[in-house]
N, C-alpha and C. Protein backbone atom coordinates (compact mmCIF):
# COMPACT_ATOMS: atom_id res chain seq x y z
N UNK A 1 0.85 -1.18 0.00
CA UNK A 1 0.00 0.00 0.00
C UNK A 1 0.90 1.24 0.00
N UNK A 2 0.38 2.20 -0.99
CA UNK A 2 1.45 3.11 -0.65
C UNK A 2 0.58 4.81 0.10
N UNK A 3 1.60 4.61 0.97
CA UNK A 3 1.31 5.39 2.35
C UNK A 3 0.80 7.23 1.64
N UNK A 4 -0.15 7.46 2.31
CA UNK A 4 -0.92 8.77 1.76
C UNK A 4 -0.25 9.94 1.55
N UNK A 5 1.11 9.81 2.35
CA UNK A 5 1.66 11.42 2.17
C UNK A 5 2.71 11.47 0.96
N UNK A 6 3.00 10.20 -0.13
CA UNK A 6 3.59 10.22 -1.20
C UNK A 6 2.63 10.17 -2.14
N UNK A 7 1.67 10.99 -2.71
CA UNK A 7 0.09 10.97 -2.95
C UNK A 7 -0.14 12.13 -3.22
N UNK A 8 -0.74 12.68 -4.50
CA UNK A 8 -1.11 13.97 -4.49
C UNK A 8 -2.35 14.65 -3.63
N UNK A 9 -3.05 13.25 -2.73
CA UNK A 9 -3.69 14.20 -1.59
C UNK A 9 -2.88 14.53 -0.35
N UNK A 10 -1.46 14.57 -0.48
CA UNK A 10 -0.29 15.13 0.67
C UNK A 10 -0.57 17.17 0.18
N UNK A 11 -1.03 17.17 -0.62
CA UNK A 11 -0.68 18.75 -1.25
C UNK A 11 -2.29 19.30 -0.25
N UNK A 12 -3.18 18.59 0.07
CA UNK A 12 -3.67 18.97 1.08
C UNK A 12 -3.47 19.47 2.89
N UNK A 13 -2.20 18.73 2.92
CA UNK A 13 -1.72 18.79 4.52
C UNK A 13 -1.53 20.12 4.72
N UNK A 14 -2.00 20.17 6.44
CA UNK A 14 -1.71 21.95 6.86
C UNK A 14 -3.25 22.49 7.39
N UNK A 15 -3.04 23.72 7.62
CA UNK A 15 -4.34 24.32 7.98
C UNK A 15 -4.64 25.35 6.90
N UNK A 16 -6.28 25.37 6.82
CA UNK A 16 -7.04 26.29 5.98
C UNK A 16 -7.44 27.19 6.16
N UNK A 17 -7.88 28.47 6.22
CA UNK A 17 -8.75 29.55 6.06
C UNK A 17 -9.82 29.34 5.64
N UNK A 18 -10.72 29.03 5.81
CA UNK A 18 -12.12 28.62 4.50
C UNK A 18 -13.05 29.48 4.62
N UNK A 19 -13.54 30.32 3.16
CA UNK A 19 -14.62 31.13 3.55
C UNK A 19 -15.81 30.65 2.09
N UNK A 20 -16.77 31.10 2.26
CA UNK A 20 -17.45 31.13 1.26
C UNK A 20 -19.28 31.43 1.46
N UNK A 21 -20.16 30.83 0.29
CA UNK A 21 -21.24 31.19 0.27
C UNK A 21 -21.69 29.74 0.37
N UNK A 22 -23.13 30.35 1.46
CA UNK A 22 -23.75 28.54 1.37
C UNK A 22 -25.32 28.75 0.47
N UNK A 23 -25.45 28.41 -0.31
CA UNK A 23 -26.71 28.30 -1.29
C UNK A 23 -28.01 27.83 -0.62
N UNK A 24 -29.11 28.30 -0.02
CA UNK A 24 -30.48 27.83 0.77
C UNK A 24 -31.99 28.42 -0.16
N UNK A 25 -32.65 27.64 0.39
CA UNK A 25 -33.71 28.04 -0.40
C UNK A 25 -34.15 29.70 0.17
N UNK A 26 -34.09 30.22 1.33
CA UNK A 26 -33.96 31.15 1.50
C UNK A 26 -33.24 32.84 1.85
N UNK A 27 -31.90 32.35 0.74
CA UNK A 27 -31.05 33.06 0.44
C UNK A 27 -29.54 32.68 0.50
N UNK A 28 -28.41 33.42 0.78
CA UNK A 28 -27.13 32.76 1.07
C UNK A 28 -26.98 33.14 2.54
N UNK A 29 -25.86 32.65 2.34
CA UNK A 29 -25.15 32.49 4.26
C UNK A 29 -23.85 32.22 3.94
N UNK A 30 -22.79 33.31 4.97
CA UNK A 30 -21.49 33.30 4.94
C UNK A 30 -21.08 32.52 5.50
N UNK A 31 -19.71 31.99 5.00
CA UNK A 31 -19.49 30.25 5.60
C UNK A 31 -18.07 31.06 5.98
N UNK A 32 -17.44 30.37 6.98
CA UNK A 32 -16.36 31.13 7.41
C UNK A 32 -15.48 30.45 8.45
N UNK A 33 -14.37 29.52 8.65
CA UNK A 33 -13.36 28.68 9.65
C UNK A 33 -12.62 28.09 9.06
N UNK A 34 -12.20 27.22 9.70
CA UNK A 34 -10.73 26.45 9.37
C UNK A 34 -11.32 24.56 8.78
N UNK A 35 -9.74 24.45 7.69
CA UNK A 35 -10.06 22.93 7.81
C UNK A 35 -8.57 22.42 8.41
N UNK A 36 -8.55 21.83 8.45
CA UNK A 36 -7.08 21.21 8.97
C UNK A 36 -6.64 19.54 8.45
N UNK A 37 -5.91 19.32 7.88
CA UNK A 37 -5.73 17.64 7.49
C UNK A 37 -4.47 17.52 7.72
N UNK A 38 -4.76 16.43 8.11
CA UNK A 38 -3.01 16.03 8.88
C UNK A 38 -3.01 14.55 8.63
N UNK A 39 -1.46 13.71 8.52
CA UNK A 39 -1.48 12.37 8.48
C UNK A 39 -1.67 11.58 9.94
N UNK A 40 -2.18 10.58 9.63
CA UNK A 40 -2.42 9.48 11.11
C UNK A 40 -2.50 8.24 10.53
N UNK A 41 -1.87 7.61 11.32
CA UNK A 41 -2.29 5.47 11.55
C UNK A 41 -1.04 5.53 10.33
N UNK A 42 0.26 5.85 10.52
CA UNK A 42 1.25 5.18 9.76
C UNK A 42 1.15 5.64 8.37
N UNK A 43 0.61 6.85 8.27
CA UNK A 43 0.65 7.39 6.75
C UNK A 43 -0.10 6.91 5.66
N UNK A 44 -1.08 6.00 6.53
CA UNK A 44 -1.64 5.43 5.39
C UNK A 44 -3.20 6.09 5.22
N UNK A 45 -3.59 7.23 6.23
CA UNK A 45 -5.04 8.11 6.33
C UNK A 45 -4.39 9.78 6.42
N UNK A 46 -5.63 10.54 5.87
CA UNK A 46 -5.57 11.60 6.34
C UNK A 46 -7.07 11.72 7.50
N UNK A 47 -6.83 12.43 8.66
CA UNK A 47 -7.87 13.05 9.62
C UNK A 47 -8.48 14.37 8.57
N UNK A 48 -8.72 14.86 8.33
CA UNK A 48 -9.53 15.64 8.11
C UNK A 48 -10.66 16.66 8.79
N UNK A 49 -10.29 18.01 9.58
CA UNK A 49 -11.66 18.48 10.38
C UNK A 49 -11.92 19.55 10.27
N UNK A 50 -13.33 20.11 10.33
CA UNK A 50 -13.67 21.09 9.71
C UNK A 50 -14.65 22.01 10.67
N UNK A 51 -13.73 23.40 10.34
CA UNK A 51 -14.63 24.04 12.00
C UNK A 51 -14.93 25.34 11.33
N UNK A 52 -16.36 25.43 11.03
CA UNK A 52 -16.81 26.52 10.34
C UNK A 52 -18.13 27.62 10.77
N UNK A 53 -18.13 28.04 10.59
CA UNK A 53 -19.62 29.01 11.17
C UNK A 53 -20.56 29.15 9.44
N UNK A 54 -21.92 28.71 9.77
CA UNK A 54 -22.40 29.34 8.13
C UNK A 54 -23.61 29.60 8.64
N UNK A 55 -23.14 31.12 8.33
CA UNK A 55 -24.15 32.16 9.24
C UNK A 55 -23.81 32.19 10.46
N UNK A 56 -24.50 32.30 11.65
CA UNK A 56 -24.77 32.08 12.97
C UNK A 56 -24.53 30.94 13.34
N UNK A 57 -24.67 29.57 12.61
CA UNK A 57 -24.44 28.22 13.15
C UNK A 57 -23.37 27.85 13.06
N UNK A 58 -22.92 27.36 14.47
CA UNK A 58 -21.19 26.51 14.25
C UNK A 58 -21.65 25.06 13.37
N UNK A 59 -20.63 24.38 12.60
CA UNK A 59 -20.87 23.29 12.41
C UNK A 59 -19.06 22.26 11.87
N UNK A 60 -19.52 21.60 12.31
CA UNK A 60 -17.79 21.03 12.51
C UNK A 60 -17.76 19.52 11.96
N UNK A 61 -17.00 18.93 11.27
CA UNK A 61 -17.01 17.95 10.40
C UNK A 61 -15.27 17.05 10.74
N UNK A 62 -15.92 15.76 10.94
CA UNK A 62 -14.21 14.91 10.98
C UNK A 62 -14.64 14.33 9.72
N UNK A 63 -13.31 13.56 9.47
CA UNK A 63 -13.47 12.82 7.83
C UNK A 63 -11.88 12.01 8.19
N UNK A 64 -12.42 10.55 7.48
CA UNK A 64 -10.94 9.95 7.31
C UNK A 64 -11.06 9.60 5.32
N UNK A 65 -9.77 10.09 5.00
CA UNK A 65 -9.32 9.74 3.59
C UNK A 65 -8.23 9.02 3.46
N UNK A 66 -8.83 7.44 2.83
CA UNK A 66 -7.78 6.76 2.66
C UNK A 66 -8.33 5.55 3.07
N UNK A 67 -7.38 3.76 2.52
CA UNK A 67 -5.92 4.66 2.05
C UNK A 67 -6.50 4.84 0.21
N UNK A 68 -5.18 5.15 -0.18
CA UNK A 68 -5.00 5.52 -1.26
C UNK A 68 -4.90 4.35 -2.18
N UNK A 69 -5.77 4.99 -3.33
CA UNK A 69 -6.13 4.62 -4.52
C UNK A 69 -5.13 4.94 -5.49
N UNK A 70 -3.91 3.74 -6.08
CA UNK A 70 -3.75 4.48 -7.31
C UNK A 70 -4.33 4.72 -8.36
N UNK A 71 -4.40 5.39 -9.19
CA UNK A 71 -5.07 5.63 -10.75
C UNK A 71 -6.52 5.58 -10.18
N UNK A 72 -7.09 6.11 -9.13
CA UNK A 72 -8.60 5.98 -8.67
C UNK A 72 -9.02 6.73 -7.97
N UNK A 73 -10.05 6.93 -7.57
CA UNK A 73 -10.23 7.97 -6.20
C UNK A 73 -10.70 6.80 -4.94
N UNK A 74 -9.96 7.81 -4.17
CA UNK A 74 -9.85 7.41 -3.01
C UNK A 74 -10.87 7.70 -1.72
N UNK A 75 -11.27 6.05 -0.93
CA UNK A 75 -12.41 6.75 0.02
C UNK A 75 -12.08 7.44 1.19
N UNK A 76 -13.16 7.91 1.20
CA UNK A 76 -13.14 9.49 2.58
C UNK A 76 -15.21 8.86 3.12
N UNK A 77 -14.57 8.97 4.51
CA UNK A 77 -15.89 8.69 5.26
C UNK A 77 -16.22 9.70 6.18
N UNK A 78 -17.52 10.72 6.16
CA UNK A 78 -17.02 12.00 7.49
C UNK A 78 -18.47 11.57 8.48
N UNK A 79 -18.31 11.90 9.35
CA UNK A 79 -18.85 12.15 11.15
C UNK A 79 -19.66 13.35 10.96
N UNK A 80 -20.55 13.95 11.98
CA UNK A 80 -20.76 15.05 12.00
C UNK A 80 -21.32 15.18 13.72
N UNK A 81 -21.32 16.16 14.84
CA UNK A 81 -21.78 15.91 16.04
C UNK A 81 -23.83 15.26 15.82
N UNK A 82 -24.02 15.96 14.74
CA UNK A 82 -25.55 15.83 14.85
C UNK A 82 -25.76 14.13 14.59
N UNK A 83 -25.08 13.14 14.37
CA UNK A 83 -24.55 12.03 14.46
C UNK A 83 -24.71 11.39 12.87
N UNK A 84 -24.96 12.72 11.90
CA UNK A 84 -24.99 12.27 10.45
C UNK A 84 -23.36 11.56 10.25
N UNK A 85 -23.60 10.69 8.98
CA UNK A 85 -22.33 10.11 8.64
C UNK A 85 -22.48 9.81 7.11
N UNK A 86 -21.65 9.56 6.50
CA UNK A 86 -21.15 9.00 4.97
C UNK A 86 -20.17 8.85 4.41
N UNK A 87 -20.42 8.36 2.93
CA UNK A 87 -18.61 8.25 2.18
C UNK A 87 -19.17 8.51 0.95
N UNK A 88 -17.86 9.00 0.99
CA UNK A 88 -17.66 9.70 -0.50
C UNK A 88 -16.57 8.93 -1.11
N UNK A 89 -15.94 9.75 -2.04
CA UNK A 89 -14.51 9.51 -2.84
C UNK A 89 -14.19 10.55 -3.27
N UNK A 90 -12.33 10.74 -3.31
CA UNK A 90 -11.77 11.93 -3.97
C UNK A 90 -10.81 11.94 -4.72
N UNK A 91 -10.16 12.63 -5.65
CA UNK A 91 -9.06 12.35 -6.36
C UNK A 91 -8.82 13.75 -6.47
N UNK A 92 -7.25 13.98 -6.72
CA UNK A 92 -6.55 15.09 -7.01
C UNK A 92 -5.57 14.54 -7.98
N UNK A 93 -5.81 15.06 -9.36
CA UNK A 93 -5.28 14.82 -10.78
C UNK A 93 -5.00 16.09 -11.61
N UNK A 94 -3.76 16.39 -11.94
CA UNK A 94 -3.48 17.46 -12.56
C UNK A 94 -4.09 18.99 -11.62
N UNK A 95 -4.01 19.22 -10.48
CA UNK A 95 -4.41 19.92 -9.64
C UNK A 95 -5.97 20.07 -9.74
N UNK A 96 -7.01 19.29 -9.95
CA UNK A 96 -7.90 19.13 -10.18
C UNK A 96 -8.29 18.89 -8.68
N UNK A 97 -9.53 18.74 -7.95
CA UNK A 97 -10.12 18.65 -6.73
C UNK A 97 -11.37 17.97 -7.00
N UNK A 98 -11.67 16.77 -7.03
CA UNK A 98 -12.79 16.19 -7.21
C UNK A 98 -13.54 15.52 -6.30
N UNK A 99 -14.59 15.44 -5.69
CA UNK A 99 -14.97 14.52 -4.63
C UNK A 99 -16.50 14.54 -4.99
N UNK A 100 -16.94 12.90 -4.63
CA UNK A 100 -18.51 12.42 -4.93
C UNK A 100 -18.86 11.36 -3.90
N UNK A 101 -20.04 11.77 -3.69
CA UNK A 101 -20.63 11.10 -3.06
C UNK A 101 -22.26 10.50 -3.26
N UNK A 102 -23.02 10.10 -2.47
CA UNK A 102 -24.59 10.13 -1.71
C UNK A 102 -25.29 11.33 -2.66
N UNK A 103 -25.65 12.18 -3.82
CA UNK A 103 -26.36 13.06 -3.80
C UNK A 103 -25.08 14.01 -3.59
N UNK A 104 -23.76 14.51 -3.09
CA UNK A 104 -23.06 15.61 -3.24
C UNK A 104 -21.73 15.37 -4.51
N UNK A 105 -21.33 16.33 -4.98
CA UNK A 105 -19.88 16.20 -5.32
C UNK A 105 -19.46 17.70 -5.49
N UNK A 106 -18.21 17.62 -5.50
CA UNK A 106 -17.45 19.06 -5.48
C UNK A 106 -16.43 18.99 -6.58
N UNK A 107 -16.46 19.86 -6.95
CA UNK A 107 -15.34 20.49 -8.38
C UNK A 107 -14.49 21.47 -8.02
N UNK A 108 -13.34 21.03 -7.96
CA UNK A 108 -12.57 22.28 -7.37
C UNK A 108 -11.01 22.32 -8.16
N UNK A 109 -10.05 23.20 -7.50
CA UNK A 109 -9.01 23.48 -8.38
C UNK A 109 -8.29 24.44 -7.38
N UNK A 110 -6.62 23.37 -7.43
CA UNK A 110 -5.93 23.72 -6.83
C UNK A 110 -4.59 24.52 -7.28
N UNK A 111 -4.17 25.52 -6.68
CA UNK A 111 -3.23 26.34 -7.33
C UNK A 111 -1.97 25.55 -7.40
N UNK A 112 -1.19 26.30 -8.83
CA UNK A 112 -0.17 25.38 -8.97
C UNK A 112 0.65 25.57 -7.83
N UNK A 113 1.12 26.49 -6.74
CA UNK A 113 1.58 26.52 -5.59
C UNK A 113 0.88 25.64 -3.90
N UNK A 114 -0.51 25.63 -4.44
CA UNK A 114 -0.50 24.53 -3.69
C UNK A 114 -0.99 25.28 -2.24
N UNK A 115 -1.66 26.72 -2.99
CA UNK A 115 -1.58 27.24 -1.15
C UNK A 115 -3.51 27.87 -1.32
N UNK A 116 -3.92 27.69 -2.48
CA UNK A 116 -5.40 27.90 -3.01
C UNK A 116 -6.04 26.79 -3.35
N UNK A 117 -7.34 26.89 -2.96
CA UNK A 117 -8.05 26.07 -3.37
C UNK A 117 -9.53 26.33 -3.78
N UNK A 118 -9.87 26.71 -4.67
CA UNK A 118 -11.35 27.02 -5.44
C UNK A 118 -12.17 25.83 -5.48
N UNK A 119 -13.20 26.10 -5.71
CA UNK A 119 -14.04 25.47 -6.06
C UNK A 119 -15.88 25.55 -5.21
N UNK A 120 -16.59 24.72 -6.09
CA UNK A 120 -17.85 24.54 -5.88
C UNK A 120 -18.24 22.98 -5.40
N UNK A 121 -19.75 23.14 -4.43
CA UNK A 121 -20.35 22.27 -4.06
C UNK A 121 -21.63 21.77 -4.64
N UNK A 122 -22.00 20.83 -5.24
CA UNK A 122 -23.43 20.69 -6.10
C UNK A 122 -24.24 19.33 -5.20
N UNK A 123 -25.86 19.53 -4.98
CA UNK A 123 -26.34 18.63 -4.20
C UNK A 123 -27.17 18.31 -5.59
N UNK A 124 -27.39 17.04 -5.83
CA UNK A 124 -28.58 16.74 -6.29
C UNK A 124 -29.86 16.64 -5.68
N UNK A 125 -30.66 17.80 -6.72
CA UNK A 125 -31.93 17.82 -6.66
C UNK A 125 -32.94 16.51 -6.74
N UNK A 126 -32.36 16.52 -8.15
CA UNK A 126 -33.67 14.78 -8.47
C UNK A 126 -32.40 14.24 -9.35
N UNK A 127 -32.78 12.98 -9.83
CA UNK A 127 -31.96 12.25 -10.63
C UNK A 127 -31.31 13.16 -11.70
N UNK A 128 -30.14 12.88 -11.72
CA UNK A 128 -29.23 13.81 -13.06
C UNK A 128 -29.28 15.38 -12.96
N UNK A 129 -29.65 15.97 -11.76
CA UNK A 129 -30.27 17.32 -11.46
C UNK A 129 -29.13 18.11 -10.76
N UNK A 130 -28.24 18.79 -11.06
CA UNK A 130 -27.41 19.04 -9.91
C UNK A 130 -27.74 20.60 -9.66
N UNK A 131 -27.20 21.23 -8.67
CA UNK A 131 -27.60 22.36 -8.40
C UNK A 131 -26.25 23.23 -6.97
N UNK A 132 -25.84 23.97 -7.71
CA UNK A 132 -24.36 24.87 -6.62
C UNK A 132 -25.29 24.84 -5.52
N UNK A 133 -24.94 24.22 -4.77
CA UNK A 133 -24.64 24.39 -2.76
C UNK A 133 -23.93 25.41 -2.24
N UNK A 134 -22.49 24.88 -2.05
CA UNK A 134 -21.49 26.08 -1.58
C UNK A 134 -20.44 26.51 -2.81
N UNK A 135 -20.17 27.78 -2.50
CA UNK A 135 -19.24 27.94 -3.58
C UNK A 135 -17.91 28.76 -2.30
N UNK A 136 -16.96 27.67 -2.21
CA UNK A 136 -15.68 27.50 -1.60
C UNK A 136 -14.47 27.90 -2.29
N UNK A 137 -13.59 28.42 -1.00
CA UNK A 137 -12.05 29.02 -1.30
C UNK A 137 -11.35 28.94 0.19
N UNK A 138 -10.46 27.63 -0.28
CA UNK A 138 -9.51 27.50 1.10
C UNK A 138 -8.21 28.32 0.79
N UNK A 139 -7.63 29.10 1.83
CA UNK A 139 -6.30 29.40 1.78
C UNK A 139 -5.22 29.38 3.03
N UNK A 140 -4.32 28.40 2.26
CA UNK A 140 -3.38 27.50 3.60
C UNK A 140 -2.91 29.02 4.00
N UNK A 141 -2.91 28.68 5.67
CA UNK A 141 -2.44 29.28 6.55
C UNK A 141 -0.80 29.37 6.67
């Protein structure tokens, strides 16, 4: 198995800035905290956690990614306190940011330095229906 931090999801490690817009049926809401991913269990996971305010509400997210997929995307499973849970998958290809799941996936794009990160969140509506959620911008600390 080869261990996660020789892996182009190592260009994730570090802490984030994260701000952005959250998409609701009754308008937007400023999204605004930190993510943080770090290696654990022998290099073969990333922790993943996410401590954000959108709007007025705190809301905070763990996630494990890994291990690693070559030539594939790789699974990520996240927690939430409200005791929601799931998995997704992600890949980072040609600084590309991709992750899918349940009804979500994200499109994103990472700077060739490695210290930006753009991108959007889409929930499906109905079958084949997608529709922007959040529209996100991490910047390593």
């Amino acid at each position: 198995m080869k261990t996660i931090g020789a892996t182009p999801l190592s260009s994730l490690l570090g802490i984030w800035n994260t701000i952005g817009t959250v998409y609701t049926n009754t308008g937007e809401l400023i999204l605004h905290g930190t993510d943080s991913y770090e290696i654990v269990l022998d290099g073969n996971f990333i922790l993943h956690r996410a401590h954000v305010m959108i709007g007025d509400e705190k809301s905070e997210t763990i996630e494990i990614i890994g291990p690693y997929i070559v030539n594939g995307s790789t699974p990520m499973q996240y927690f939430n306190p409200k005791g929601e849970s799931g998995k997704m998958r992600c890949e980072i290809a040609d600084n590309v940011f991709t992750i899918s799941g349940d009804g979500l996936k994200f499109n994103g794009l990472l700077s060739d330095d490695h210290c930006n990160i753009t991108g959007k969140w889409y929930m499906e509506k109905e079958e084949g229906a997608w529709t922007e959620y959040i529209d996100l911008k991490l910047v390593r600390q």
